[in-house]
Protein backbone atom coordinates (compact mmCIF):
# COMPACT_ATOMS: atom_id res chain seq x y z
CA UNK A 1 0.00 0.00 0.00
CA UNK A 2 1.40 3.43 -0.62
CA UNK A 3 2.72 5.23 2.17
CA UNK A 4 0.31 8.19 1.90
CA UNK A 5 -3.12 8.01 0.73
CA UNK A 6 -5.59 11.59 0.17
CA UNK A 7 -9.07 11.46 -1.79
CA UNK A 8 -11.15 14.18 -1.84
CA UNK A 9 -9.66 15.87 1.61
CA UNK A 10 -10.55 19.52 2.09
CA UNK A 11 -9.82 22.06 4.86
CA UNK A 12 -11.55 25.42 5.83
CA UNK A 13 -10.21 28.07 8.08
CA UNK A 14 -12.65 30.15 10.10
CA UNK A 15 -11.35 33.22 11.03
CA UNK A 16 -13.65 35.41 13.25
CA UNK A 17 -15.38 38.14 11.99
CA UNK A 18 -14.18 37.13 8.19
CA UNK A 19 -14.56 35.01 5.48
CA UNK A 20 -14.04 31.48 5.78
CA UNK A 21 -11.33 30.37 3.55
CA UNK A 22 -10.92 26.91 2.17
CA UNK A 23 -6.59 25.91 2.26
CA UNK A 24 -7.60 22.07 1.28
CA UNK A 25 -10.20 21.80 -1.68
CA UNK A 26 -10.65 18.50 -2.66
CA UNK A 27 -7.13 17.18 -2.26
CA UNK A 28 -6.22 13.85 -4.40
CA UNK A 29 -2.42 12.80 -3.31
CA UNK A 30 -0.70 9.37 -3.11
CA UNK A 31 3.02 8.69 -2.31
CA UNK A 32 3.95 5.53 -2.86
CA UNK A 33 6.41 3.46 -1.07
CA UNK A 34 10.43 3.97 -1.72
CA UNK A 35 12.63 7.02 -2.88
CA UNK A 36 11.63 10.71 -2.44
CA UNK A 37 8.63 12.26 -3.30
CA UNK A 38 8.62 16.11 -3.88
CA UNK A 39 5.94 18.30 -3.04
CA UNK A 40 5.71 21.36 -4.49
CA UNK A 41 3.69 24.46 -4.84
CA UNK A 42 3.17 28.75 -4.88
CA UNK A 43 2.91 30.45 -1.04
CA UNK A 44 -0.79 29.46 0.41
CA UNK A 45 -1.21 26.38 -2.14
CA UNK A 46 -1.55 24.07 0.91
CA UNK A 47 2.02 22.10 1.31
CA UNK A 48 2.09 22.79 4.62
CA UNK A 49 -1.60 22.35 5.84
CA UNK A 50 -1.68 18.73 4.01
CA UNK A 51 1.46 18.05 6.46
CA UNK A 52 -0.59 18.92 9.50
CA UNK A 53 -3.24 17.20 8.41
CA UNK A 54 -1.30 14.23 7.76
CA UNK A 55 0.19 14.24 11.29
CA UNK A 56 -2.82 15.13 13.24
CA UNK A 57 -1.98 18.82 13.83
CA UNK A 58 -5.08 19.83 12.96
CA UNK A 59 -8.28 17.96 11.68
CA UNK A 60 -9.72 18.32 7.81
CA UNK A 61 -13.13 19.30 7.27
CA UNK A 62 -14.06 15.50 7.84
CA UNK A 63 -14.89 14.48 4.08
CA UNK A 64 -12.67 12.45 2.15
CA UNK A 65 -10.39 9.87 3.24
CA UNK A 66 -7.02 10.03 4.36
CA UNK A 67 -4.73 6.87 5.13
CA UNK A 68 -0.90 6.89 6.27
CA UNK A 69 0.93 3.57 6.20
CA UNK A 70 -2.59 2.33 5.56
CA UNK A 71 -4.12 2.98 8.81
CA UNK A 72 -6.88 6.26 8.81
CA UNK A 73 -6.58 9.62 9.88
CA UNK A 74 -6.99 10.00 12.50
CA UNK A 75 -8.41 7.10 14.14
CA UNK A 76 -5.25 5.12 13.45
CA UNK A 77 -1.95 7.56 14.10
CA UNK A 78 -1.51 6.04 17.23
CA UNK A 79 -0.80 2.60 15.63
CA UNK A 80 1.63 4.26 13.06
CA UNK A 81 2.95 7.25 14.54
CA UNK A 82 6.09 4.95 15.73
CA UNK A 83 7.30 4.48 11.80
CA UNK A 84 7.09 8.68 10.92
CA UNK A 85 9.61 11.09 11.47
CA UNK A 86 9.26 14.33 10.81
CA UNK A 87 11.17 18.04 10.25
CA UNK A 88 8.43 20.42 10.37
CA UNK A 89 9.42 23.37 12.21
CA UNK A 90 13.41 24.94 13.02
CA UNK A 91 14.45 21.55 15.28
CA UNK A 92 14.38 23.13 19.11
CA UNK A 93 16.94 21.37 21.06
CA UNK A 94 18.86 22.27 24.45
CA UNK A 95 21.58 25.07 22.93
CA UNK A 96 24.52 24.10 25.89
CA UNK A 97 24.15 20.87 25.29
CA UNK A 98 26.05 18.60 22.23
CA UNK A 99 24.49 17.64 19.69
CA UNK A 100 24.67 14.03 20.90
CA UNK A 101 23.23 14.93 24.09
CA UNK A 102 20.77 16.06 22.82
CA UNK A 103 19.81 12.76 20.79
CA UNK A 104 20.55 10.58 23.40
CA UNK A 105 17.72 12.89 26.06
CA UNK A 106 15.26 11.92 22.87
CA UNK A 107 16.51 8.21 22.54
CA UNK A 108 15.76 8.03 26.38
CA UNK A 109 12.15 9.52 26.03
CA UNK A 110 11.52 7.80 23.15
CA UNK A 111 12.82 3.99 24.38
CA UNK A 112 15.28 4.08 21.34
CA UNK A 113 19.02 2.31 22.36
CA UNK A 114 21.89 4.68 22.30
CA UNK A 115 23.56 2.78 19.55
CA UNK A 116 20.71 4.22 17.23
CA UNK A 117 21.32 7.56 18.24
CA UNK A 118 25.32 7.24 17.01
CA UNK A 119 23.88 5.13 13.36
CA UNK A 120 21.56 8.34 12.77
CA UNK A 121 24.97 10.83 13.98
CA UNK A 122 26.22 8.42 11.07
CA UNK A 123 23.95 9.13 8.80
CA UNK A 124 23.81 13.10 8.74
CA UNK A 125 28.02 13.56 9.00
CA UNK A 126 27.63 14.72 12.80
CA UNK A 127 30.05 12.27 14.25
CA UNK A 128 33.02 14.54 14.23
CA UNK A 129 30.93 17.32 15.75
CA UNK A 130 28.84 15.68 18.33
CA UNK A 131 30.21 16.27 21.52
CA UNK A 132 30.38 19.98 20.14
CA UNK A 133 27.14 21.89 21.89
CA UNK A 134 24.39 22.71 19.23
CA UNK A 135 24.41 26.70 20.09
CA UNK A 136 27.91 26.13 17.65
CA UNK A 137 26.18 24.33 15.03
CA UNK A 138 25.97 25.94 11.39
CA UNK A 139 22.43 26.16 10.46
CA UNK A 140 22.95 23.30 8.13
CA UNK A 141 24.27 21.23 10.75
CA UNK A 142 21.41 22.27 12.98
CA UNK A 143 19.13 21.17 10.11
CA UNK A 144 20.92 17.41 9.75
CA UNK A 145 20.50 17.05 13.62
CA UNK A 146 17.01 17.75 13.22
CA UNK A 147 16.98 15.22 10.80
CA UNK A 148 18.90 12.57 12.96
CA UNK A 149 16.27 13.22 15.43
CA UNK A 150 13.52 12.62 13.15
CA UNK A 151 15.45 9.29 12.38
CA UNK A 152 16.12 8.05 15.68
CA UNK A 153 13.14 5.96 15.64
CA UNK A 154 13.81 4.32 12.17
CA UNK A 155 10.50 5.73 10.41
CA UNK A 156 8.67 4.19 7.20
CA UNK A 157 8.12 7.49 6.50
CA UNK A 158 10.34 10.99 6.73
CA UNK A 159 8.42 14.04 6.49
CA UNK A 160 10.97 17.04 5.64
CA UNK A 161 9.31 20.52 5.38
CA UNK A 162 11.47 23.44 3.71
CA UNK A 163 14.78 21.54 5.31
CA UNK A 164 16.75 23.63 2.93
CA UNK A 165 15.20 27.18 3.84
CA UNK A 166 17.65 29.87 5.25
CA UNK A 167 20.73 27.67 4.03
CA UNK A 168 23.85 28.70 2.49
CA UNK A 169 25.19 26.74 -0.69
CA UNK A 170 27.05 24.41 1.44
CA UNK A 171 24.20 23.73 3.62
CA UNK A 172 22.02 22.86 0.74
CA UNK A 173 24.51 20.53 -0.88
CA UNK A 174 24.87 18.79 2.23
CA UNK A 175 20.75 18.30 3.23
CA UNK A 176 20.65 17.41 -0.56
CA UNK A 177 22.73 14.40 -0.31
CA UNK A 178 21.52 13.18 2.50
CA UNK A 179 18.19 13.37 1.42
CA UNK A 180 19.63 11.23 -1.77
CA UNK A 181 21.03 8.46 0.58
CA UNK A 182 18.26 8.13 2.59
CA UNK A 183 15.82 7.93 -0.69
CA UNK A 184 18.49 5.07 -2.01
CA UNK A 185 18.53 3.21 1.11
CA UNK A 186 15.28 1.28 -0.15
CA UNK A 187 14.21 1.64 3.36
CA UNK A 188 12.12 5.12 4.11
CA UNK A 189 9.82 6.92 2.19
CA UNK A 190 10.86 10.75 2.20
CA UNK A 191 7.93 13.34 1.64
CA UNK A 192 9.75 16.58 1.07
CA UNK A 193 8.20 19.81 0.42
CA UNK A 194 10.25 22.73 -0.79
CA UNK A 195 10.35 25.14 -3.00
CA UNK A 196 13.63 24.90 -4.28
CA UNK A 197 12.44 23.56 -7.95
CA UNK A 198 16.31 22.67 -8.92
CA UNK A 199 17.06 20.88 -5.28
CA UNK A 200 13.70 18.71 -5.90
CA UNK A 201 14.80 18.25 -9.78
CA UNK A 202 17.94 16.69 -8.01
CA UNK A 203 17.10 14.39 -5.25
CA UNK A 204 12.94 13.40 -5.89
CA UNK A 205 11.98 10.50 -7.76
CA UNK A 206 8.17 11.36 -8.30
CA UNK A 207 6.77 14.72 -7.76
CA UNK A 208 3.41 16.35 -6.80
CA UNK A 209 2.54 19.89 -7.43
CA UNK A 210 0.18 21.50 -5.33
CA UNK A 211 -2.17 24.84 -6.36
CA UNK A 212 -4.85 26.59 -4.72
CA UNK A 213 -5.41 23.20 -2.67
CA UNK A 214 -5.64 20.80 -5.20
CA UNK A 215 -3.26 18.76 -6.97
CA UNK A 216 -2.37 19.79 -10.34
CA UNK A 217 -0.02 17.10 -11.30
CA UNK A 218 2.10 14.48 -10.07
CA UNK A 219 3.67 11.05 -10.88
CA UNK A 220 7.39 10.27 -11.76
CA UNK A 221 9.77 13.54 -12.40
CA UNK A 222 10.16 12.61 -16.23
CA UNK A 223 6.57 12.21 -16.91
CA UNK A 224 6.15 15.20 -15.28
CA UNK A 225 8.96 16.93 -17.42
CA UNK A 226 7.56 15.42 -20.28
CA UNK A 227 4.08 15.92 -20.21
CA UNK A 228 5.13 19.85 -19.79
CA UNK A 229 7.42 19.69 -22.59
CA UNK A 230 8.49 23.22 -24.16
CA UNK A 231 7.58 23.68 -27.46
CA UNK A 232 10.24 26.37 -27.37
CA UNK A 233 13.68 26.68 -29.47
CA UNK A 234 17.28 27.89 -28.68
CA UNK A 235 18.94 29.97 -31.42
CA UNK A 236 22.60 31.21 -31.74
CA UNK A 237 23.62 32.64 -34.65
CA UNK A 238 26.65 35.58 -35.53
CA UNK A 239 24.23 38.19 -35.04
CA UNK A 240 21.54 37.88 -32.71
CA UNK A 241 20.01 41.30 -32.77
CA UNK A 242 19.33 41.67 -36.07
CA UNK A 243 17.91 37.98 -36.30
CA UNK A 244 15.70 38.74 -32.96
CA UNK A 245 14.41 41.72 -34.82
CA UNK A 246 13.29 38.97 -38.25
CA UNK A 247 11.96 36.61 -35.57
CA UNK A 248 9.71 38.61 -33.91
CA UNK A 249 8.99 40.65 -37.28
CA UNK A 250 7.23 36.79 -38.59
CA UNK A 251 4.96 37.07 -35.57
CA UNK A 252 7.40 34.81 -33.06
CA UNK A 253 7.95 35.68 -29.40
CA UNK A 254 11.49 35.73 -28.49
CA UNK A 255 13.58 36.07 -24.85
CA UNK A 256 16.84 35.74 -24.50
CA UNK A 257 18.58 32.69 -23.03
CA UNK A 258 20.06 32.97 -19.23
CA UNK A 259 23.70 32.68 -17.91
CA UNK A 260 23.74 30.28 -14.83
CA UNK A 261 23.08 32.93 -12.17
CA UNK A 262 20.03 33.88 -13.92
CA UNK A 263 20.80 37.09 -15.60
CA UNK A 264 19.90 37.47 -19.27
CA UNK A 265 21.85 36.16 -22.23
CA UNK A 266 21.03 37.78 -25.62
CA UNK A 267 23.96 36.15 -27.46
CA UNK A 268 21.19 32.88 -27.18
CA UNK A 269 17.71 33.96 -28.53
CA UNK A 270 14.82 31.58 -27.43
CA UNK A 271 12.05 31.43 -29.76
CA UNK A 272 8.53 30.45 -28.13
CA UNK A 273 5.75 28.35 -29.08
CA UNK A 274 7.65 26.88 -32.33
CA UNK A 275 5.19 24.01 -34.20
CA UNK A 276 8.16 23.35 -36.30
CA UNK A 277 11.65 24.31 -35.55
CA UNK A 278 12.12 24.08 -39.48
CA UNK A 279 9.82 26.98 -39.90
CA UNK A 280 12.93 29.06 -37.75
CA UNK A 281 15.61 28.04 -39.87
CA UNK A 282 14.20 28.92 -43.32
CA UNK A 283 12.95 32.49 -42.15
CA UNK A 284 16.47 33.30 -40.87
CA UNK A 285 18.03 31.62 -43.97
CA UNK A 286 15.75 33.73 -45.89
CA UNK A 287 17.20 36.94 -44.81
CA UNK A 288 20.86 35.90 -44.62
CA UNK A 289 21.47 34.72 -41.13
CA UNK A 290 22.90 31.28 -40.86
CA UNK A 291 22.14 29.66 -37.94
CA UNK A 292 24.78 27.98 -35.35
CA UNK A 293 23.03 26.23 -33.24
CA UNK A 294 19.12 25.62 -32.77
CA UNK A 295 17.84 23.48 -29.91
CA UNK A 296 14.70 22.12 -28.52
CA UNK A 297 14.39 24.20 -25.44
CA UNK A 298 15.63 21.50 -22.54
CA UNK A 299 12.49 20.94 -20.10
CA UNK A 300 13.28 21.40 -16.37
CA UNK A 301 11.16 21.11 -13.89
CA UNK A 302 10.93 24.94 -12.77
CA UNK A 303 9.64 25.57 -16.56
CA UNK A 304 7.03 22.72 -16.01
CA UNK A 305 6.16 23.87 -12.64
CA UNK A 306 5.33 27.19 -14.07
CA UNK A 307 3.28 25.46 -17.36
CA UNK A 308 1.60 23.72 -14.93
CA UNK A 309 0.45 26.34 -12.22
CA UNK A 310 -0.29 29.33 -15.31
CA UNK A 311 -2.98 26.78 -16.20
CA UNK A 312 -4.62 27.34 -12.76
CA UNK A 313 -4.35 31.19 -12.72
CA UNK A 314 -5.01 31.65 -8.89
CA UNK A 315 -2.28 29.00 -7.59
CA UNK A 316 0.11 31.83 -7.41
CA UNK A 317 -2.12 33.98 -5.17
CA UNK A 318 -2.29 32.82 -1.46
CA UNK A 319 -5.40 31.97 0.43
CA UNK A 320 -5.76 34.53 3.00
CA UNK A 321 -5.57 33.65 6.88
CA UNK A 322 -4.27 29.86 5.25
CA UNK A 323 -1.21 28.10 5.43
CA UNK A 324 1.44 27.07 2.91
């Protein structure tokens, strides 16, 4: 059975004196067993509120079903809440105390053996800093020992909320591979919602996309990719202006490519909403611009994301009073 099961779950808040306003409408997810499954989504699209609900934070509107490690929600968390760890909030833990200290206090309450609290040190890179005290920690380090903690009692299921938010480049990298080990490991299911598009590209093996409290698409991260394929071309040729100025002059819209930090590139012209990409290179060949490269635009899954959610013109807007 999958690891997460959602049909039809909604959730209203009622906020005195105002509106009531709906953060769950009709949700449809499933995450099945194995790897890591993205979730993904605009502000107030209902990432975090599906968590909560999920967990037993707070209770759904009561129609629909909702199953975790097959047993409902929330008649049967108690039998399952052993086998899920989760990172939902910034991990609180004692500041002058060390990092393993601090598992070993939440091995005792939880009846977990110390030995399991030095395997999950293992697992997030802390050994060499354990016996440091957590008020030292990097935030990335104080992110992995939330993590360990979440581990400690060797879950089915990891729930990781924005680990990566507030993170340097070096604490990104290092959440990223862990989250890659722990999805090869065959062992837990990671749910992790972010909104880093390019970290979840990396690490997630299916995806589900989230908007205005409804799921908009999800399944495997190439089918995803695929089915939001970009019909768009990449053009270099000697002289880009003057070709940008014959493109757009046949009735094309054109941008220009990006350098890796995201700041325009016009020496790369990309040519949207091409039928045939041979239609490009006989208008430029027409008026004497010879083409040195043209490419199928190369689908990622921020492009998709963005196909996806333009289709739904309100997933960008948060619901007011909701959560994430």
């Amino acid at each position: 059975m999958p690891a997460v099961q959602m049909a039809g779950v909604s959730k209203t808040y009622r906020r005195r004196g105002g509106m009531p306003q709906k953060a769950l409408d009709s949700l449809d997810l499933v995450v099945e067993n194995g790897g890591v499954h993205g979730f993904l989504g605009p502000n107030g699209s209902g990432k975090t509120t599906t968590i909560r609900v999920l967990l037993g934070l707070v209770a759904s509107d009561g129609d629909g079903e909702i199953r975790l490690l097959d047993r409902p929600v929330p008649a049967g968390l108690p039998e399952v809440i052993g086998g899920v760890g989760a990172l939902v909030e910034t991990p609180l833990f004692f500041p002058n105390f060390s990092g393993r200290l601090n598992l070993q206090l939440l091995a005792e309450t939880a009846g977990v053996s110390r030995n399991r609290v030095e395997e999950c040190l293992e697992i997030v890179d802390l050994r060499d800093r354990a016996d440091d005290r957590f008020k030292g920690y990097s935030l990335g380090m104080k992110q992995r020992l939330g993590i360990a903690a979440a581990l400690l009692k060797s879950p089915r299921l990891l729930i990781l909320d924005e680990p990566s938010n507030g993170l340097d480049p070096a604490g990104i990298r290092d959440v990223r591979e862990l989250i890659r080990r722990l999805g090869r490991d065959g062992r837990t299911t990671v749910l992790l919602s972010s909104h880093l598009l390019a970290e979840i590209q990396q690490v997630a093996d299916h995806v589900s996309i989230l908007a205005r409290g409804r799921c908009v698409a999800s399944g495997p991260v190439h089918e995803v990719l695929a089915a939001a394929a970009s019909s768009d071309v990449r053009v270099r040729v000697p002289d880009p202006s003057a070709a940008a100025a014959v493109i757009t002059g046949a009735g094309f819209r054109v941008s220009p490519g990006t350098f890796p930090d995201g700041s325009p590139d016009w020496s790369v012209i990309v040519v949207h909403a091409v039928t045939s990409p041979a239609d490009i290179t006989r208008l430029l060949a027409e008026h004497g611009h010879w083409l040195e490269e043209l490419t199928r635009a190369t689908p990622d899954l921020e492009s998709a994301f963005l196909a996806i959610t333009q289709d739904h013109p309100t997933a960008g807007n948060p619901i007011p009073g909701s959560a994430a």
